[in-house]
N, C-alpha and C. Protein backbone atom coordinates (compact mmCIF):
# COMPACT_ATOMS: atom_id res chain seq x y z
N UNK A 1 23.88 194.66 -74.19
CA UNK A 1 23.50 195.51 -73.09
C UNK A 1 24.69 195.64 -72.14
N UNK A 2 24.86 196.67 -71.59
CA UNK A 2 26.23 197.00 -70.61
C UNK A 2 25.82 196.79 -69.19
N UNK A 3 26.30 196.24 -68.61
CA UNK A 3 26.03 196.01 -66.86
C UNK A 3 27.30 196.83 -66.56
N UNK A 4 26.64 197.28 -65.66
CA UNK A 4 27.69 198.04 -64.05
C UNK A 4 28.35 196.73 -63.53
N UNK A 5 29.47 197.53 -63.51
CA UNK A 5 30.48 196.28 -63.04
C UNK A 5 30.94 195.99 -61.53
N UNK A 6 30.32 197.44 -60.72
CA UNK A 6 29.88 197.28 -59.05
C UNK A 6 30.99 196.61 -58.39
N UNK A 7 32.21 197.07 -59.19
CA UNK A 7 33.54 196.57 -58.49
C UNK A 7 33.75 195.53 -57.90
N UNK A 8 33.34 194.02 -58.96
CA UNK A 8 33.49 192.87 -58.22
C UNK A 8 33.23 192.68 -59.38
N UNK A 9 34.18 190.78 -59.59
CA UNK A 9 34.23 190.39 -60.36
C UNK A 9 33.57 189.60 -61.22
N UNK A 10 33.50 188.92 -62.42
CA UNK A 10 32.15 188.11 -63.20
C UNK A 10 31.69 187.78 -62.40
N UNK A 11 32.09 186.57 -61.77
CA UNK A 11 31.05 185.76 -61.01
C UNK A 11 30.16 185.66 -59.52
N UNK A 12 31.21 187.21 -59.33
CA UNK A 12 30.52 187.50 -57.82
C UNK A 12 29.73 188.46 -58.07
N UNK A 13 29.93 189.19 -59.21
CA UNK A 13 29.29 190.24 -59.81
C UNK A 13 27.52 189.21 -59.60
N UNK A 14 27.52 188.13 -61.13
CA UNK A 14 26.52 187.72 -61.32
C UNK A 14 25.98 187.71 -59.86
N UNK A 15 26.43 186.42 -58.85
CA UNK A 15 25.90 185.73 -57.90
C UNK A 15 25.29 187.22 -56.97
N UNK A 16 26.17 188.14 -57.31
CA UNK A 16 25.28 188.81 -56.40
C UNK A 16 24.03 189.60 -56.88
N UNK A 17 23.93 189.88 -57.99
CA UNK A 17 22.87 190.64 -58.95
C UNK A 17 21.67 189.40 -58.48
N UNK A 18 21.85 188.01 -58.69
CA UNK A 18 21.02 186.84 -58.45
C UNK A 18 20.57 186.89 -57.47
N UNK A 19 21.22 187.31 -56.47
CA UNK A 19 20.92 186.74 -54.81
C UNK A 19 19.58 188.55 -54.03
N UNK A 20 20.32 188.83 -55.40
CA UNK A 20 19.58 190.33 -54.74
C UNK A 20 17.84 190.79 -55.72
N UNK A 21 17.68 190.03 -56.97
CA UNK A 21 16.73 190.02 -57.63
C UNK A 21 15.89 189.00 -56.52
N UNK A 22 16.65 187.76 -56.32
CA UNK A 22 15.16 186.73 -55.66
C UNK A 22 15.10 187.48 -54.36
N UNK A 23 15.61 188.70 -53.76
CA UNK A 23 15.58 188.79 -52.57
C UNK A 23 14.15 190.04 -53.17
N UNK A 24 13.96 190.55 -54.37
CA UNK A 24 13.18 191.31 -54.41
C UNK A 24 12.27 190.97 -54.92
N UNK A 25 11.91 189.66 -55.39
CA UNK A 25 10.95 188.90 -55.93
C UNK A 25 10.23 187.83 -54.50
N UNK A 26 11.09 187.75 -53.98
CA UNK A 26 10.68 187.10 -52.45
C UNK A 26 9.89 187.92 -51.49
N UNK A 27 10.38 188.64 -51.30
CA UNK A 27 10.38 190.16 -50.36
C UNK A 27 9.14 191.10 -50.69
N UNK A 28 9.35 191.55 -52.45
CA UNK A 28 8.64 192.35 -52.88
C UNK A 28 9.15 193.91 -52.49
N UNK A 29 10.44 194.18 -51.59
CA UNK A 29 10.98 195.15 -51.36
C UNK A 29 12.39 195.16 -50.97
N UNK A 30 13.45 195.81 -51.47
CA UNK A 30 14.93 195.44 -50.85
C UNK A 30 15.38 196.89 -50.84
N UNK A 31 16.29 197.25 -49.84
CA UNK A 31 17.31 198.61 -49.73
C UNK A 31 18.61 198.00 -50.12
N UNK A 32 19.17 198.16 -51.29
CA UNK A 32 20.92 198.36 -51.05
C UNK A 32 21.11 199.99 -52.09
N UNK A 33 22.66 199.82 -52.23
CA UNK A 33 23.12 200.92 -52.73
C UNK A 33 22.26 201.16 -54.53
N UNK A 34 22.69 202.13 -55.04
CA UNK A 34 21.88 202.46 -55.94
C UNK A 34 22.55 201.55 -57.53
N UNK A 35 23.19 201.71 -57.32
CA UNK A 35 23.90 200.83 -58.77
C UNK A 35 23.56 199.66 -58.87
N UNK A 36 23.30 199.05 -57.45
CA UNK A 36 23.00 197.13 -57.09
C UNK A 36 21.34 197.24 -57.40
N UNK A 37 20.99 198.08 -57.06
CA UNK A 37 19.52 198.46 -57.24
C UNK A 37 18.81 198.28 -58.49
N UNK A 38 19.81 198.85 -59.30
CA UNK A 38 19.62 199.15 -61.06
C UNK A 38 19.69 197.98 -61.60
N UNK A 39 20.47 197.08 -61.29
CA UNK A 39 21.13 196.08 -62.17
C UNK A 39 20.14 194.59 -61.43
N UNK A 40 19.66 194.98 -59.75
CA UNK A 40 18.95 193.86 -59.40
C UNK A 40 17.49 194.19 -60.07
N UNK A 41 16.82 194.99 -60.29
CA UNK A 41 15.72 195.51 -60.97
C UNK A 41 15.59 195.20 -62.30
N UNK A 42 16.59 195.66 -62.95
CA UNK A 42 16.64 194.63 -64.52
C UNK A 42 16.53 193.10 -64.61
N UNK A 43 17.08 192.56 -63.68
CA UNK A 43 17.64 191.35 -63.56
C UNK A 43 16.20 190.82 -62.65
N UNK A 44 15.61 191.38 -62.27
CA UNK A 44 13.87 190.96 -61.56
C UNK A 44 12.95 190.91 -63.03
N UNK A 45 13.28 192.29 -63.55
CA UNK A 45 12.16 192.23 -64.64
C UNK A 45 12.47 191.41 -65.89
N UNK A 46 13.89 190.90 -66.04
CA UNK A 46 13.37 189.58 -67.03
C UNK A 46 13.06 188.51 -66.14
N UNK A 47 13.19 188.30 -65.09
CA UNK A 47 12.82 187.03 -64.55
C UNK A 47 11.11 186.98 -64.76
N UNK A 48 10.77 188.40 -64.41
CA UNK A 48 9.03 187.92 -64.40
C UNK A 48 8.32 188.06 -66.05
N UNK A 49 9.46 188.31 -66.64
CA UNK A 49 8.66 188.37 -68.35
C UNK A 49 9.04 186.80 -68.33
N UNK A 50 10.33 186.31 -68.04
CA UNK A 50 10.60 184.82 -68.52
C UNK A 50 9.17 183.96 -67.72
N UNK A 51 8.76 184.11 -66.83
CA UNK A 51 7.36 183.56 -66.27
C UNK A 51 6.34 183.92 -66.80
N UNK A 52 6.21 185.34 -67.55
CA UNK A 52 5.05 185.71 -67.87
C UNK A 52 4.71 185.03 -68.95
N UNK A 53 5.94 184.51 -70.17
CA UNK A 53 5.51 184.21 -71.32
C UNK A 53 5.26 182.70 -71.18
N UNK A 54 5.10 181.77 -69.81
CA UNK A 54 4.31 180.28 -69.67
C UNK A 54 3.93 179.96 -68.82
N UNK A 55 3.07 180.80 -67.95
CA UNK A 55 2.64 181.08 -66.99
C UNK A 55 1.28 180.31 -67.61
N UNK A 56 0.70 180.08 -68.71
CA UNK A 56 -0.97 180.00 -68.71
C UNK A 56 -0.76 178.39 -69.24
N UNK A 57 0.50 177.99 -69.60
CA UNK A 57 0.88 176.71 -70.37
C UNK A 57 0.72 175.59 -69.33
N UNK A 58 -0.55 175.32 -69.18
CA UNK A 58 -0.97 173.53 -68.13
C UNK A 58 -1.73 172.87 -68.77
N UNK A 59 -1.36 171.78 -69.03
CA UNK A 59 -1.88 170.35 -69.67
C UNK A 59 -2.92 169.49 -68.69
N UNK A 60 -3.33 169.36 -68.56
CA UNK A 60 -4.82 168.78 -67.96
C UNK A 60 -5.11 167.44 -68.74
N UNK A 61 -4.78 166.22 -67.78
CA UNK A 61 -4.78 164.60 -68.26
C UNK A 61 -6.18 164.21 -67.39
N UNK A 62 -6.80 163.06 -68.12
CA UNK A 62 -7.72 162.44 -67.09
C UNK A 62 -7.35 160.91 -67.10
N UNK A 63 -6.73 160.37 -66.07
CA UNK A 63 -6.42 159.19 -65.76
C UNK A 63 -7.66 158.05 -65.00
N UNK A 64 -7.36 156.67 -65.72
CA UNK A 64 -8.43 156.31 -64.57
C UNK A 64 -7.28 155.23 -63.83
N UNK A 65 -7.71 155.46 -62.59
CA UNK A 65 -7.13 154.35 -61.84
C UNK A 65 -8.31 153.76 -60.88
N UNK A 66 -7.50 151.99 -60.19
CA UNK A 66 -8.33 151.18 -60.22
C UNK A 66 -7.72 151.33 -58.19
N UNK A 67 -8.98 151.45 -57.56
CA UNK A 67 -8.99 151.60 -56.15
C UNK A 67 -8.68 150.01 -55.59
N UNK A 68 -8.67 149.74 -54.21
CA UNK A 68 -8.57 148.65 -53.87
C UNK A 68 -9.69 147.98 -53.58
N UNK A 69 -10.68 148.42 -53.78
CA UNK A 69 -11.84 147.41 -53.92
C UNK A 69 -12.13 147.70 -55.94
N UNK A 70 -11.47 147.96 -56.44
CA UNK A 70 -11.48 147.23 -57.85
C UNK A 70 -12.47 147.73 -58.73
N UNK A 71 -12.71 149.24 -57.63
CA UNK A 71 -13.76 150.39 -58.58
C UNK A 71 -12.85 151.32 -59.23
N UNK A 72 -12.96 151.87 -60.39
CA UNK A 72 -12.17 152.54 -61.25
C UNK A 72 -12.52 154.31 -61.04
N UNK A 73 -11.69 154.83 -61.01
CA UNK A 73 -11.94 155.96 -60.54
C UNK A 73 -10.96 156.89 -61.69
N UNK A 74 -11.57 157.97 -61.95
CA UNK A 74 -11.46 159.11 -62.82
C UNK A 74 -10.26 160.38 -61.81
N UNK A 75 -9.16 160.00 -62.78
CA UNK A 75 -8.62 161.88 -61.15
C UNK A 75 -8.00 162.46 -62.73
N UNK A 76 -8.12 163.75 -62.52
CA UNK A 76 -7.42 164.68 -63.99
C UNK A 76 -6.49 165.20 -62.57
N UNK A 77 -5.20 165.20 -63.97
CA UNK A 77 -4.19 165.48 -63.40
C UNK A 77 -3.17 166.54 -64.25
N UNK A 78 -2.93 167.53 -63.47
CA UNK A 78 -1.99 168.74 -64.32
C UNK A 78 -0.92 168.79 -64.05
N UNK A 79 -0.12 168.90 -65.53
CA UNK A 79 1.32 169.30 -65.21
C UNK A 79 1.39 170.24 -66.38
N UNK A 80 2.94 170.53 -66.66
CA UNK A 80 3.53 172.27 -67.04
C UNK A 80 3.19 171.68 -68.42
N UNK A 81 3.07 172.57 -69.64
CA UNK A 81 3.21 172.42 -70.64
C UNK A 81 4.54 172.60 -71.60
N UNK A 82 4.98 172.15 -72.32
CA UNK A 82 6.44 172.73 -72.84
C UNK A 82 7.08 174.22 -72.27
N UNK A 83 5.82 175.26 -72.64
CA UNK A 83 6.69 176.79 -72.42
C UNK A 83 6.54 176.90 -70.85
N UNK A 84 5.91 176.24 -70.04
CA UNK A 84 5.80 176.63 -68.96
C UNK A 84 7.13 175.83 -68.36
N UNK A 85 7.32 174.43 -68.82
CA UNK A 85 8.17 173.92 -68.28
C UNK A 85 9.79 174.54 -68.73
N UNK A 86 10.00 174.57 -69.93
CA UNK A 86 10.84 175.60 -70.45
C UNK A 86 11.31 177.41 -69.47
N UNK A 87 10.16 178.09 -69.38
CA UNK A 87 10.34 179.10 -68.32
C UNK A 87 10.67 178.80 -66.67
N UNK A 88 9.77 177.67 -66.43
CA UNK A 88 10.57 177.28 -64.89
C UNK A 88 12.26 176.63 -65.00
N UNK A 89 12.62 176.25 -65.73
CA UNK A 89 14.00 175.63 -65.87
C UNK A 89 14.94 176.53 -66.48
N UNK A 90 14.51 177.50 -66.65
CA UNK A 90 15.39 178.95 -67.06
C UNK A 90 15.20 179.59 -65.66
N UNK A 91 14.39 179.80 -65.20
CA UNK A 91 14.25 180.76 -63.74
C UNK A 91 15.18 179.98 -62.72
N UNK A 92 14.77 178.36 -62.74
CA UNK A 92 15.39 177.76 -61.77
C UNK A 92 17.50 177.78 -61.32
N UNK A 93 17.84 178.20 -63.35
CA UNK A 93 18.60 178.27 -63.46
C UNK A 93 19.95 179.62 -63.12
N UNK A 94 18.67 180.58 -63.18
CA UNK A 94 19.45 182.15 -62.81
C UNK A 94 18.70 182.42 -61.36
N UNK A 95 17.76 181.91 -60.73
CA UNK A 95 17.56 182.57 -59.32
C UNK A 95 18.08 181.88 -58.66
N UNK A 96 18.64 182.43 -57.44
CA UNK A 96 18.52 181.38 -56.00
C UNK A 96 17.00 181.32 -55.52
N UNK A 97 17.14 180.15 -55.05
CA UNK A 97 15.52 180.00 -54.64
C UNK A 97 15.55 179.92 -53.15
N UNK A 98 14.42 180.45 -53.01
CA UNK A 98 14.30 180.54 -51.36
C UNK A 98 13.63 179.51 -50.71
N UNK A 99 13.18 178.85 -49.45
CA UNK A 99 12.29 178.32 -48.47
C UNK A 99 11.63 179.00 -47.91
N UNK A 100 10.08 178.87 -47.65
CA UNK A 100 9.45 178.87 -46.14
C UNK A 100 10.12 178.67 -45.35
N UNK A 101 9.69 179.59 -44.54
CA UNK A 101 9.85 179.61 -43.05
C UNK A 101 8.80 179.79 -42.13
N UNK A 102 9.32 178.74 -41.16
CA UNK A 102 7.86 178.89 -40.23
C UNK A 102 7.54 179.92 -40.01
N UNK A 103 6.38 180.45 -39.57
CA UNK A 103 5.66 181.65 -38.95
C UNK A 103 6.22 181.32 -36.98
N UNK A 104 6.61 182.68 -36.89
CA UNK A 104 6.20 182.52 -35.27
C UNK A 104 5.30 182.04 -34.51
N UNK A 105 5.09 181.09 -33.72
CA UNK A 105 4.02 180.49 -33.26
C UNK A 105 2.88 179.40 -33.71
N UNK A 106 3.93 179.11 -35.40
CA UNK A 106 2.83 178.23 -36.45
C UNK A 106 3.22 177.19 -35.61
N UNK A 107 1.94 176.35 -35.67
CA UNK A 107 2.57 174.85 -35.75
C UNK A 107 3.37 173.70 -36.53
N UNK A 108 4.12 173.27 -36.33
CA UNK A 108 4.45 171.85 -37.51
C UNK A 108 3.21 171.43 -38.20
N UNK A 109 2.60 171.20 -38.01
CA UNK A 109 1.56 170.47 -38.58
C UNK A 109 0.96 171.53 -40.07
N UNK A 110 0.85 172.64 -39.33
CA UNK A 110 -0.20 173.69 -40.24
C UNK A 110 1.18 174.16 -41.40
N UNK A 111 2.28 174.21 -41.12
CA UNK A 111 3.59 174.80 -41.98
C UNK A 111 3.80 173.61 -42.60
N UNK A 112 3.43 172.03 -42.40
CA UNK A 112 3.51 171.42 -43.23
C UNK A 112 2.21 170.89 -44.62
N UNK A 113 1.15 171.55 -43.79
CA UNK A 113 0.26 171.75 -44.71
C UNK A 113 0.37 173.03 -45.12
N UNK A 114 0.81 173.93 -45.06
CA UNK A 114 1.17 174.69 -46.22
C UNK A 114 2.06 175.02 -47.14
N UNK A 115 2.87 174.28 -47.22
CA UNK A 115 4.15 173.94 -47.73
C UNK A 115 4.25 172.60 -48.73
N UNK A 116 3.10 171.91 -48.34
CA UNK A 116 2.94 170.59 -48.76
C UNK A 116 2.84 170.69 -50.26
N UNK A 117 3.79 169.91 -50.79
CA UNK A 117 3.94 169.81 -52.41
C UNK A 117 5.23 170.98 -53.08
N UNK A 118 5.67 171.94 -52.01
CA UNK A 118 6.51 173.52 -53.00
C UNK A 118 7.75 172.94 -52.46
N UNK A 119 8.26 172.49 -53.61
CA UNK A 119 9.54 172.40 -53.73
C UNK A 119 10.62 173.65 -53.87
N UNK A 120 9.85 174.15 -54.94
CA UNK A 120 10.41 175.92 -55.08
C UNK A 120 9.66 177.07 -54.63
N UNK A 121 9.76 177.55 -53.75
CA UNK A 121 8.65 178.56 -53.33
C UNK A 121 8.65 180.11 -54.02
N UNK A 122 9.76 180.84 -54.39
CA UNK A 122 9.93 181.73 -55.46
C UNK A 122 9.20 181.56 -56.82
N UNK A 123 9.79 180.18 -57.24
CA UNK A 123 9.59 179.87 -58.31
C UNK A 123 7.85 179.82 -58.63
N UNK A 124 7.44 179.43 -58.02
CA UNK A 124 5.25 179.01 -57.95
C UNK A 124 4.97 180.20 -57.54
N UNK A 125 6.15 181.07 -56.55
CA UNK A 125 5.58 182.20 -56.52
C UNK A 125 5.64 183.61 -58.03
N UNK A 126 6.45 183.33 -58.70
CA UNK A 126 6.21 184.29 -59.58
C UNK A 126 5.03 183.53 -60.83
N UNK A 127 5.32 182.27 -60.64
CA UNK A 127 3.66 181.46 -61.43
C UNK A 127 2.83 181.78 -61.05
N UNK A 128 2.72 181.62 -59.97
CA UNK A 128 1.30 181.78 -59.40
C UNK A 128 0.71 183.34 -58.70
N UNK A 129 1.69 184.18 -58.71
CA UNK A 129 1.34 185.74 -57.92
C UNK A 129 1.68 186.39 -59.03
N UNK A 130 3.23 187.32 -59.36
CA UNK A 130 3.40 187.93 -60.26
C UNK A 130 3.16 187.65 -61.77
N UNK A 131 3.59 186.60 -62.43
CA UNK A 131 2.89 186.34 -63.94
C UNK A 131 1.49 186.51 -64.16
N UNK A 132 0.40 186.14 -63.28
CA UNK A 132 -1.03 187.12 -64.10
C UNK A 132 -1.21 188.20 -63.43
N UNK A 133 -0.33 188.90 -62.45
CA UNK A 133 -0.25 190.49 -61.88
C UNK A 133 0.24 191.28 -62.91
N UNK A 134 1.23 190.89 -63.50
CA UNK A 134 1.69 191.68 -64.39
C UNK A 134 1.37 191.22 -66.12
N UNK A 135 0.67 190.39 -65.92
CA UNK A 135 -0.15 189.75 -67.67
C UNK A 135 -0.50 190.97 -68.53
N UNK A 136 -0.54 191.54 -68.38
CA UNK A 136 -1.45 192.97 -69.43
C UNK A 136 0.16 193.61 -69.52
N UNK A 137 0.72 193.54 -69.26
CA UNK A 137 1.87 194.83 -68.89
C UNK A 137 2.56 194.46 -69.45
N UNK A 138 3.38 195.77 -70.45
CA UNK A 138 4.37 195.44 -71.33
C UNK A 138 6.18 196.04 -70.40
N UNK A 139 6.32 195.75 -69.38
CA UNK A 139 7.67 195.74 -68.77
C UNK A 139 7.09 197.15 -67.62
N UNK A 140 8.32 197.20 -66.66
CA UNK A 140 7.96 198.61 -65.92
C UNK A 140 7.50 197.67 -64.68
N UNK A 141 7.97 196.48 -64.23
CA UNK A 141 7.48 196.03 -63.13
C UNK A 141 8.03 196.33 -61.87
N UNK A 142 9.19 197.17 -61.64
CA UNK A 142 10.18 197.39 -60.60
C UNK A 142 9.97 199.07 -60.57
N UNK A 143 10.90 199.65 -59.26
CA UNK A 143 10.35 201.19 -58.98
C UNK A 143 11.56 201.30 -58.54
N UNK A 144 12.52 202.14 -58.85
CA UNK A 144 14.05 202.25 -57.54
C UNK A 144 13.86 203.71 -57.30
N UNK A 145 13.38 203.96 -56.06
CA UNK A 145 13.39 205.37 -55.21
C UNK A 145 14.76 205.38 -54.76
N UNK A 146 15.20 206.44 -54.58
CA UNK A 146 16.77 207.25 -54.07
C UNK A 146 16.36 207.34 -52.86
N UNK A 147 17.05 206.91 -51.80
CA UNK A 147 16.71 207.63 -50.22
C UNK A 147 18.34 208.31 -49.99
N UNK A 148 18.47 208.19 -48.66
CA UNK A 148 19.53 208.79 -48.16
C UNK A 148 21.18 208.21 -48.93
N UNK A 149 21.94 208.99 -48.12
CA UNK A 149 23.31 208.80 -48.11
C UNK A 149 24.14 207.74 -46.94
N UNK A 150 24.43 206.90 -47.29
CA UNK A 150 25.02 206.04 -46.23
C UNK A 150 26.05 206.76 -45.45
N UNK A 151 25.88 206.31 -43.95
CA UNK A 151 27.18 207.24 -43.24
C UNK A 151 28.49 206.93 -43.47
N UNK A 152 28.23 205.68 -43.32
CA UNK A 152 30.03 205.16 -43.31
C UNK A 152 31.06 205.55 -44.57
N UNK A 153 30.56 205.37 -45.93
CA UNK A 153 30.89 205.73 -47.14
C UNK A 153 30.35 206.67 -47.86
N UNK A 154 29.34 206.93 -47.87
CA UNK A 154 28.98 208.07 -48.28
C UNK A 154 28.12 207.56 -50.07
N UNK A 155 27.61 206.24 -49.80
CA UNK A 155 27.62 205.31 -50.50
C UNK A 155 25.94 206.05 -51.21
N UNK A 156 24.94 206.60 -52.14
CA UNK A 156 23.65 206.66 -52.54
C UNK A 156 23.19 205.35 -52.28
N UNK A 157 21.51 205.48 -51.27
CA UNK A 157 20.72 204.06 -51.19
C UNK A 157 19.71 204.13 -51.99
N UNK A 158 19.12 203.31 -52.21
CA UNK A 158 17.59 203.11 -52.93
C UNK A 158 17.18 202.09 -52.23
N UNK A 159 15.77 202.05 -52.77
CA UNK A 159 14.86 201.15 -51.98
C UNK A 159 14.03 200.43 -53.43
N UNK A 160 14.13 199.29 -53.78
CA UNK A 160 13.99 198.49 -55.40
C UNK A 160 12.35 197.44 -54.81
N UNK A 161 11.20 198.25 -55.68
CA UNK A 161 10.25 197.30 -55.00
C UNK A 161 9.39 197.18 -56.66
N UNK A 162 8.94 195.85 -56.30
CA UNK A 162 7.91 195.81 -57.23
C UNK A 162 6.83 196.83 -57.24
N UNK A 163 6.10 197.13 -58.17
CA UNK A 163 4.87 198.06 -58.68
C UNK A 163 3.49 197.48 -58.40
């Protein structure tokens, strides 16, 4: 496959194609120029097929453990299954991943209960939002509309949003 080479070199090339897919997988909407557009849009839609194909892969254990008064207690406990764990360690590997951020006016308390446990917040987010949004769908997850002409250069914009 041929990538636009967006007049910058391999690796700033990549880092920036990267930095501009999680910004549209985060976001759900980004404006840059039209070529960055093309190449961050490709570069979104394998990220959410690489989620889509282990997105349903969770293993479900039932452990018993023994409380401190020496009653035994039942907790099932889930983790990734091979393809799921396999697809998060490929994503982890080509996105930048983003953080929460507080809400204006949240409290500490409530931003740490909602945050509590996400190490990767992109990452659970295309597990958990986009992979069964787009489950039925065979590709076509991104949209790049043409808007204006930039003043300074005279540069074509688009606007790159999920569907």
């Amino acid at each position: 496959m041929s990538n636009k080479k967006i007049g910058k070199p391999t690796d700033q090339r990549l880092a920036l194609i990267s930095n501009l897919a999680s910004d549209l997988l985060w976001y759900g909407k980004i404006e840059t120029t039209l070529d960055r557009a093309k190449e961050a849009a490709k570069y979104a839609e394998k990220c959410i097929t690489i989620a889509k194909s282990g997105y349903a892969d969770v293993v479900t254990e039932e452990k018993v453990t023994k409380d401190a008064k020496g009653k035994e207690k039942s907790v099932k406990v889930s983790k990734d299954g091979t393809k799921k764990l396999n697809a998060r360690r490929k994503l982890l590997a080509i996105l930048e991943d983003r953080q929460e951020v507080r809400a204006k006016g949240e409290k500490k308390d409530a931003f740490a209960a909602r945050t509590n446990g996400l190490k990767h917040p992109l990452i659970e987010k295309l597990f958990d939002d986009y992979a069964p949004k787009y489950a039925e769908r065979n590709g076509g997850y991104t949209r790049v509309i043409k808007t204006t002409v930039r003043r300074g250069d005279a540069a074509q914009l688009a606007i790159v949003e999920l569907v």
